[in-house]
PDB file of N, CA and C in Angstrom:
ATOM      1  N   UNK A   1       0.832  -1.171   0.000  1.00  0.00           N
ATOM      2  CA  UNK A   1       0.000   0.000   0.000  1.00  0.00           C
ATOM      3  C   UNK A   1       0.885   1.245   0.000  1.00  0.00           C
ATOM      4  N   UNK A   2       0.650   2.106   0.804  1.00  0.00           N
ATOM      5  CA  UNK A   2       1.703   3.236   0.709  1.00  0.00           C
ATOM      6  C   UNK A   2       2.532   3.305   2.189  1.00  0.00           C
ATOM      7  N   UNK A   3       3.863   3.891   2.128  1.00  0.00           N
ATOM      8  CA  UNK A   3       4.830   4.406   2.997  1.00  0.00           C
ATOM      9  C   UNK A   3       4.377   5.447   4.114  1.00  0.00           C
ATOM     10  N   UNK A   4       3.888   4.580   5.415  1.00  0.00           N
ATOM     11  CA  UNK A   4       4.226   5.763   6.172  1.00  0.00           C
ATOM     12  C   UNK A   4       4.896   7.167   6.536  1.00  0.00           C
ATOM     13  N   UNK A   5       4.504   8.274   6.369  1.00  0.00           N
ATOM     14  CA  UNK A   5       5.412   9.987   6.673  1.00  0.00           C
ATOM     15  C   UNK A   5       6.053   9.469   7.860  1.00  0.00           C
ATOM     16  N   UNK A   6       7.750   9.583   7.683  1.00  0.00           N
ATOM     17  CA  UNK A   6       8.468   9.812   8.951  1.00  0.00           C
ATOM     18  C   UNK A   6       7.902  11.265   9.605  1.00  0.00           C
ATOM     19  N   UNK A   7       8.057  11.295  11.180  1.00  0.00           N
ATOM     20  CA  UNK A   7       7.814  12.521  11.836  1.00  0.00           C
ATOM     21  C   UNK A   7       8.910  12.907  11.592  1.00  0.00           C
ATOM     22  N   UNK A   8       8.478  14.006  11.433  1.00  0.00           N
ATOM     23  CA  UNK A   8      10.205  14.781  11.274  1.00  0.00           C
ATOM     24  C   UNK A   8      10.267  15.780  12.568  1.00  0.00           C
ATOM     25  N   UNK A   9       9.325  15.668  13.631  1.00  0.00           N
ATOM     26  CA  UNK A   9      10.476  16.097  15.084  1.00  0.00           C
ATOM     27  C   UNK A   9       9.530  17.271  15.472  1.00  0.00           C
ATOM     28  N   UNK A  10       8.835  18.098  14.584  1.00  0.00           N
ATOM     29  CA  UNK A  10       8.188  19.699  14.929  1.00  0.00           C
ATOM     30  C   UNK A  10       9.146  20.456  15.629  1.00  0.00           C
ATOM     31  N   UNK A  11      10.422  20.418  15.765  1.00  0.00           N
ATOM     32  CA  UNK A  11      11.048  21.292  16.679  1.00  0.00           C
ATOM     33  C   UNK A  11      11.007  21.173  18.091  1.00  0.00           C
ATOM     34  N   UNK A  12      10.675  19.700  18.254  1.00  0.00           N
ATOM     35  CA  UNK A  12      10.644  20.013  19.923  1.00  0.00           C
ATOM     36  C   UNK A  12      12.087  19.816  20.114  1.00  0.00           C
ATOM     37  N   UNK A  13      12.774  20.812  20.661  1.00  0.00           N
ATOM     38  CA  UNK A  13      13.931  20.536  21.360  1.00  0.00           C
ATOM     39  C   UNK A  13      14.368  21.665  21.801  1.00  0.00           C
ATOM     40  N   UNK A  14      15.082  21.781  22.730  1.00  0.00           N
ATOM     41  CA  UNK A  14      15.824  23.265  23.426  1.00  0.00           C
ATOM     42  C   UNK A  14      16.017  24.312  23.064  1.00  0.00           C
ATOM     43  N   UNK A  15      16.527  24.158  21.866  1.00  0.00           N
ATOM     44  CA  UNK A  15      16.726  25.194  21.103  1.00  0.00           C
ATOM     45  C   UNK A  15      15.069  26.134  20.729  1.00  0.00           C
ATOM     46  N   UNK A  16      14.726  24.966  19.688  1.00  0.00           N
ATOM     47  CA  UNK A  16      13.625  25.445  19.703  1.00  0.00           C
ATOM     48  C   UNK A  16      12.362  25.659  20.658  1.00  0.00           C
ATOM     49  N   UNK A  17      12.104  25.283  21.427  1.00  0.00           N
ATOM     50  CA  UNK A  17      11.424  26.157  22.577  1.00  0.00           C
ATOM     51  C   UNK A  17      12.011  27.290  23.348  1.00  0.00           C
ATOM     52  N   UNK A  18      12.938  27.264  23.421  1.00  0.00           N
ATOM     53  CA  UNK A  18      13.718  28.625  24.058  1.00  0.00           C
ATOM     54  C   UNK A  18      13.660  29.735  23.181  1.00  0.00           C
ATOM     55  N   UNK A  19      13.920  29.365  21.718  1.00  0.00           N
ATOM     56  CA  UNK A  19      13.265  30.553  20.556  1.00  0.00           C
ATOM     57  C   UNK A  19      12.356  31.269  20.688  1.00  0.00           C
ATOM     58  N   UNK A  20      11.300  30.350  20.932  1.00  0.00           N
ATOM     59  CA  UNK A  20       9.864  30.336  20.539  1.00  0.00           C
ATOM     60  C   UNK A  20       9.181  31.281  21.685  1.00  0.00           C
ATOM     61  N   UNK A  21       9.598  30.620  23.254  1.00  0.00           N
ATOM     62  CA  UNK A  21       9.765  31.465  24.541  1.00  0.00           C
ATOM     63  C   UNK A  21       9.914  33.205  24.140  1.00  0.00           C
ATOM     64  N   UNK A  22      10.999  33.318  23.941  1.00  0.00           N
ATOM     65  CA  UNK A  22      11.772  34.426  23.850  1.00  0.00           C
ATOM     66  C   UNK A  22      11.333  34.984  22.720  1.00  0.00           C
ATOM     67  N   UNK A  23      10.585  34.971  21.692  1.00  0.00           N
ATOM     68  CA  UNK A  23       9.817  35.277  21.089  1.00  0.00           C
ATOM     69  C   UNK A  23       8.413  35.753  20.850  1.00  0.00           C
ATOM     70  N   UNK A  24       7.737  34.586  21.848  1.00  0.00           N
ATOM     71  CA  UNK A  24       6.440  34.845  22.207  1.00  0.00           C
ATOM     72  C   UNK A  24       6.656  36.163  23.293  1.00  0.00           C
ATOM     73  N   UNK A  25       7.305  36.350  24.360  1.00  0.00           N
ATOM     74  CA  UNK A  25       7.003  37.419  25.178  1.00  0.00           C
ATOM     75  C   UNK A  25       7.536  38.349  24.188  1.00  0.00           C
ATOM     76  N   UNK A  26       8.689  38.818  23.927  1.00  0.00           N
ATOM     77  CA  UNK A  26       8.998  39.699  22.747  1.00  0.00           C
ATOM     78  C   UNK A  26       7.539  40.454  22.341  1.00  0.00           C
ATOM     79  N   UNK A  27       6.903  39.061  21.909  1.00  0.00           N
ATOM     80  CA  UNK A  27       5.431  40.018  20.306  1.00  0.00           C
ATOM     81  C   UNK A  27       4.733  40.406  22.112  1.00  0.00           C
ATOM     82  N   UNK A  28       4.466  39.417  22.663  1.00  0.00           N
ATOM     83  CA  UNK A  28       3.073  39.998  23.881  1.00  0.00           C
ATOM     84  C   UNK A  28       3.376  41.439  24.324  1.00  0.00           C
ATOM     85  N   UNK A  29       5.340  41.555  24.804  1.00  0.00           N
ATOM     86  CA  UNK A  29       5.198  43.257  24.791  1.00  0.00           C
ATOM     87  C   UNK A  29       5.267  44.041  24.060  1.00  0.00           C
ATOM     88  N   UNK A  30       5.359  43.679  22.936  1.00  0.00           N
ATOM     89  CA  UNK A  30       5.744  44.472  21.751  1.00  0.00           C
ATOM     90  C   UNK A  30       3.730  44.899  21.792  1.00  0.00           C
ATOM     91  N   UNK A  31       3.239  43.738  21.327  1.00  0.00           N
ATOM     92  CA  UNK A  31       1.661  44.761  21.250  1.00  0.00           C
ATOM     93  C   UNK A  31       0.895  45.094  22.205  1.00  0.00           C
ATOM     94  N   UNK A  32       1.328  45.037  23.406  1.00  0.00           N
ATOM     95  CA  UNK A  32       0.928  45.870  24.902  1.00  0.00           C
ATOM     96  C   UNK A  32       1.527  47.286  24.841  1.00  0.00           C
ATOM     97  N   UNK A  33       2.366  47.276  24.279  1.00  0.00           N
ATOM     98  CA  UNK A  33       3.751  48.834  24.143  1.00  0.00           C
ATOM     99  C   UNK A  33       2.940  49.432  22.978  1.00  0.00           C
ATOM    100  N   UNK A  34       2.470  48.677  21.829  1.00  0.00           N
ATOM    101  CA  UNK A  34       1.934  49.617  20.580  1.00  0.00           C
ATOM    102  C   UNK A  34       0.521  49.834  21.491  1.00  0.00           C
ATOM    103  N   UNK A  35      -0.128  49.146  21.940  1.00  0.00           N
ATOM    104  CA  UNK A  35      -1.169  49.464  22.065  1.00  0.00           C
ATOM    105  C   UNK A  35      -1.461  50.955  23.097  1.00  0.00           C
ATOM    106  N   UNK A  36      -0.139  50.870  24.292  1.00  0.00           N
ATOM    107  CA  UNK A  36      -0.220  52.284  25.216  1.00  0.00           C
ATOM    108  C   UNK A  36       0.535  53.074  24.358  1.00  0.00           C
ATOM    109  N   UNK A  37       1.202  53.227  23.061  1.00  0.00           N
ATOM    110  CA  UNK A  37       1.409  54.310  22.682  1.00  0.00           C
ATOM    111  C   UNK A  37       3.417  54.212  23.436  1.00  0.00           C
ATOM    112  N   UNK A  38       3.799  53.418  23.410  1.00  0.00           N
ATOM    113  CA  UNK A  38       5.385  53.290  24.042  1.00  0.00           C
ATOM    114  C   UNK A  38       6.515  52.903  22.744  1.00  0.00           C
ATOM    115  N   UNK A  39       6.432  53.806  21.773  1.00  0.00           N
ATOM    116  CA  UNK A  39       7.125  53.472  20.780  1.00  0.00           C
ATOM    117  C   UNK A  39       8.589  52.922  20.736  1.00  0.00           C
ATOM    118  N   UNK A  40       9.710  53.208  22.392  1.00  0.00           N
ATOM    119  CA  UNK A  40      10.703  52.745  22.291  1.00  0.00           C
ATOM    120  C   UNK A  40      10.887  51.085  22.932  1.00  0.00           C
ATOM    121  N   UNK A  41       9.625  51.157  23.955  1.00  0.00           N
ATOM    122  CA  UNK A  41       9.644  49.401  23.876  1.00  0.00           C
ATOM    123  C   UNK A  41       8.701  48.564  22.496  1.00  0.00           C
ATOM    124  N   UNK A  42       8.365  48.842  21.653  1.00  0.00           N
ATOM    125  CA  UNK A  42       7.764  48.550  20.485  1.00  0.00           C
ATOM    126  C   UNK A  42       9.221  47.969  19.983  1.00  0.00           C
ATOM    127  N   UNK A  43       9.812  48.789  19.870  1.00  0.00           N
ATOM    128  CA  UNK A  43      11.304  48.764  18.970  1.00  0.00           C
ATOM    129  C   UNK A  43      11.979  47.475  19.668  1.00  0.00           C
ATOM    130  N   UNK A  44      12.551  47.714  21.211  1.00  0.00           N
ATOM    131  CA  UNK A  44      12.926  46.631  21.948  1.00  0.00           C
ATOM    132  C   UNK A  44      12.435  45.470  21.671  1.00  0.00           C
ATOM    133  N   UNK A  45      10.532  45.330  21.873  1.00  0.00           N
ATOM    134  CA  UNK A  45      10.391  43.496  21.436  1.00  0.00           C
ATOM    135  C   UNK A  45      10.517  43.216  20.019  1.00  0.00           C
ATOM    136  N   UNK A  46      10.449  44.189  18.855  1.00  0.00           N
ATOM    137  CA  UNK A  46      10.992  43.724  17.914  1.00  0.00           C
ATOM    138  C   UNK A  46      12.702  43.321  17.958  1.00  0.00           C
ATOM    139  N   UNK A  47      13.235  43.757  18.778  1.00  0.00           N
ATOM    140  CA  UNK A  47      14.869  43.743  18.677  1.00  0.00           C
ATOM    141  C   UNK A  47      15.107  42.481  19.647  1.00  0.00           C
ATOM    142  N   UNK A  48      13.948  42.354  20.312  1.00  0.00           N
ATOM    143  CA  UNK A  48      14.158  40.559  20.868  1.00  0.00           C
ATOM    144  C   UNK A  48      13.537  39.326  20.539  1.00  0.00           C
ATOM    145  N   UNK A  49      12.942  39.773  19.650  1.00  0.00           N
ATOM    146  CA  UNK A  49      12.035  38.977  18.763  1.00  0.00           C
ATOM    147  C   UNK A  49      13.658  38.530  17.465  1.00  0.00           C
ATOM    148  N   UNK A  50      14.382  39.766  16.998  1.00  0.00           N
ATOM    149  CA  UNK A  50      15.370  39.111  16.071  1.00  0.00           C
ATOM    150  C   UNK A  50      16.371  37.780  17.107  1.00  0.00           C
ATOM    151  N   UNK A  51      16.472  38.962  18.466  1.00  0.00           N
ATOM    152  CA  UNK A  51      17.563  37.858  19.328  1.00  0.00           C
ATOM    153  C   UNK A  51      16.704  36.368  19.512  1.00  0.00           C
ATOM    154  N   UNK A  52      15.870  36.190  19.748  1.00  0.00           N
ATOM    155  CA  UNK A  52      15.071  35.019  19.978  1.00  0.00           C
ATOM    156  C   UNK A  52      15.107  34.366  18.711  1.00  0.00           C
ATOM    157  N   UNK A  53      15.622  34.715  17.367  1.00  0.00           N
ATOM    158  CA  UNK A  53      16.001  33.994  15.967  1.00  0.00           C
ATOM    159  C   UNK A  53      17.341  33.194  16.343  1.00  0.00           C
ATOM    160  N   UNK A  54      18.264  34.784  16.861  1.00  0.00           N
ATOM    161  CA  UNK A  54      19.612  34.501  17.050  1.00  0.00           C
ATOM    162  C   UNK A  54      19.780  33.233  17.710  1.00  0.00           C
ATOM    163  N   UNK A  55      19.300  32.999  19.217  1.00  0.00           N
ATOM    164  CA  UNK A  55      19.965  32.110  20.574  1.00  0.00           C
ATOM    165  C   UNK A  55      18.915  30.897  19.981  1.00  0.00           C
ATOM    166  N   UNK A  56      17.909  30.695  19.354  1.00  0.00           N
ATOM    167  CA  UNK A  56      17.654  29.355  18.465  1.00  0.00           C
ATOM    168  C   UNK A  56      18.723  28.605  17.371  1.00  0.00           C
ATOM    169  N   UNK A  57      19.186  30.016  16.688  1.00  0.00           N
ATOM    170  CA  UNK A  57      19.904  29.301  15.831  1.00  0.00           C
ATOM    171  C   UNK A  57      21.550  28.708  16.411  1.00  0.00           C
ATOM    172  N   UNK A  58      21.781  30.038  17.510  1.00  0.00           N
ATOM    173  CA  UNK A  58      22.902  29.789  17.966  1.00  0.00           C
ATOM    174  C   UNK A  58      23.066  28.200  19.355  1.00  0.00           C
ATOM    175  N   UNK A  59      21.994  28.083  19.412  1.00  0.00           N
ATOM    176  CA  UNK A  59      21.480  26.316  20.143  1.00  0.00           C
ATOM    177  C   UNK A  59      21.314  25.218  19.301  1.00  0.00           C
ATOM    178  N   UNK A  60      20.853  25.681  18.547  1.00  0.00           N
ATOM    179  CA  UNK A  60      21.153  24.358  17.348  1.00  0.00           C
ATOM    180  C   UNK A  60      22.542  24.240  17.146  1.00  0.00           C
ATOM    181  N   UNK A  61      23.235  25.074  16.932  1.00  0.00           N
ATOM    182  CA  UNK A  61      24.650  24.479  16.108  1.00  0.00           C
ATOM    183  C   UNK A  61      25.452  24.114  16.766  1.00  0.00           C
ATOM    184  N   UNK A  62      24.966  24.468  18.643  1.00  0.00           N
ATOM    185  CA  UNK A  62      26.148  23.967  19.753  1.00  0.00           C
ATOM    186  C   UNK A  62      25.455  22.951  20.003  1.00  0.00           C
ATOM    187  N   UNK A  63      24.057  22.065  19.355  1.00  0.00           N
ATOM    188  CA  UNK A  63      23.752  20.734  19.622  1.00  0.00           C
ATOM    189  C   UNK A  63      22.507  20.648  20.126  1.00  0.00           C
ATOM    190  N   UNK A  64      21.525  21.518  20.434  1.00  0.00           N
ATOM    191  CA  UNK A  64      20.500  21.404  21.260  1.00  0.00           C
ATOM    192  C   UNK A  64      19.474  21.069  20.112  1.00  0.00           C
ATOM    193  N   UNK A  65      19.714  21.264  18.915  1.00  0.00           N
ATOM    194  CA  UNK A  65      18.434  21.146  17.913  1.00  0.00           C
ATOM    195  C   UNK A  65      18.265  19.689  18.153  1.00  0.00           C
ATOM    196  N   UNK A  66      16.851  19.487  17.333  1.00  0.00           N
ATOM    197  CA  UNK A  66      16.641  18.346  17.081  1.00  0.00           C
ATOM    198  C   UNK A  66      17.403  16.895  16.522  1.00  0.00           C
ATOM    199  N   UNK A  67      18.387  17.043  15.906  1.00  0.00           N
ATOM    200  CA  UNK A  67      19.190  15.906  16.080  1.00  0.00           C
ATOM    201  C   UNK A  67      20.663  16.320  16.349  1.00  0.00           C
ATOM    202  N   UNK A  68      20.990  17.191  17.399  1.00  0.00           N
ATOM    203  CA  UNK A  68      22.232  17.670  18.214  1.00  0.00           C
ATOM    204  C   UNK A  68      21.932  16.234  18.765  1.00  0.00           C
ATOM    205  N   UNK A  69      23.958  16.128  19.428  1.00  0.00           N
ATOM    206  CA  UNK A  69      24.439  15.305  20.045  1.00  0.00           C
ATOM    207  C   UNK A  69      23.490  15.864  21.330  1.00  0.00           C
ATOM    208  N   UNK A  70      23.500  16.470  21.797  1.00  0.00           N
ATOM    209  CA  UNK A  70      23.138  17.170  23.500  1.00  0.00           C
ATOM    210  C   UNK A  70      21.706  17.266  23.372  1.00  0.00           C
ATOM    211  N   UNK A  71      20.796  16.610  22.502  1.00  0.00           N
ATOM    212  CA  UNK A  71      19.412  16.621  22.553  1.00  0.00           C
ATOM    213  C   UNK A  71      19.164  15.133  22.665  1.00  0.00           C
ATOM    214  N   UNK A  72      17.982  15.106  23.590  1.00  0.00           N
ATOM    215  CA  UNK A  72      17.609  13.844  24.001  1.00  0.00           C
ATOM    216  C   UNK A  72      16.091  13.897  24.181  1.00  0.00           C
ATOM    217  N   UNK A  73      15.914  13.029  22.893  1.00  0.00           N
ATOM    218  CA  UNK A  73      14.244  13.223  23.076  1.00  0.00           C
ATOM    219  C   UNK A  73      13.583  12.165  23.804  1.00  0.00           C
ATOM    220  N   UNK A  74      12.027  12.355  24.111  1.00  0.00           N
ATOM    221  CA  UNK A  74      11.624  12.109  25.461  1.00  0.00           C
ATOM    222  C   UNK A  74      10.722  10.772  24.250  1.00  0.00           C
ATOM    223  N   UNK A  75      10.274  10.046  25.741  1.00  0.00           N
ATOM    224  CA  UNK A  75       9.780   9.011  25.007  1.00  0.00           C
ATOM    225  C   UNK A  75       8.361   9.491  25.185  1.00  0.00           C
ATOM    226  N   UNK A  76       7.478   9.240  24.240  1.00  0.00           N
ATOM    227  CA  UNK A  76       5.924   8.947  24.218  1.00  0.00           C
ATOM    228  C   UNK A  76       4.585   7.833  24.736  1.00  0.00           C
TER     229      UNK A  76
END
């Protein structure tokens, strides 16, 4: 019949949740700040919204991604 889809992982791993973290609060103050009218923390969660790209990508390549040596996925 046909070939089961390997999972390919969704990103659960350190890296990527720590991104995602650091990202999500980023946008929550970023549109609490647009919304009171605080244009220089607007700027800030966009500027931690890029760092929250950065310390994902920079966790993957020291191993935390999804198939890093230093990632250990959980059983189901």
């Amino acid at each position: 019949m046909s070939n089961p889809i390997a999972d390919p992982g969704h990103g659960h791993s350190p890296a990527a949740w720590t991104a995602v973290i650091i990202m999500l609060v980023a946008f929550a103050v970023g549109t609490a700040a647009f919304y009171l009218d605080v244009p220089w923390l607007v700027y800030t969660a966009v500027a931690f919204i890029i760092v929250g790209l950065i310390v994902g990508f920079v966790m993957t390549k020291i191993g935390y991604g999804v198939n890093g040596p230093k990632y250990q996925p959980k059983e189901h």
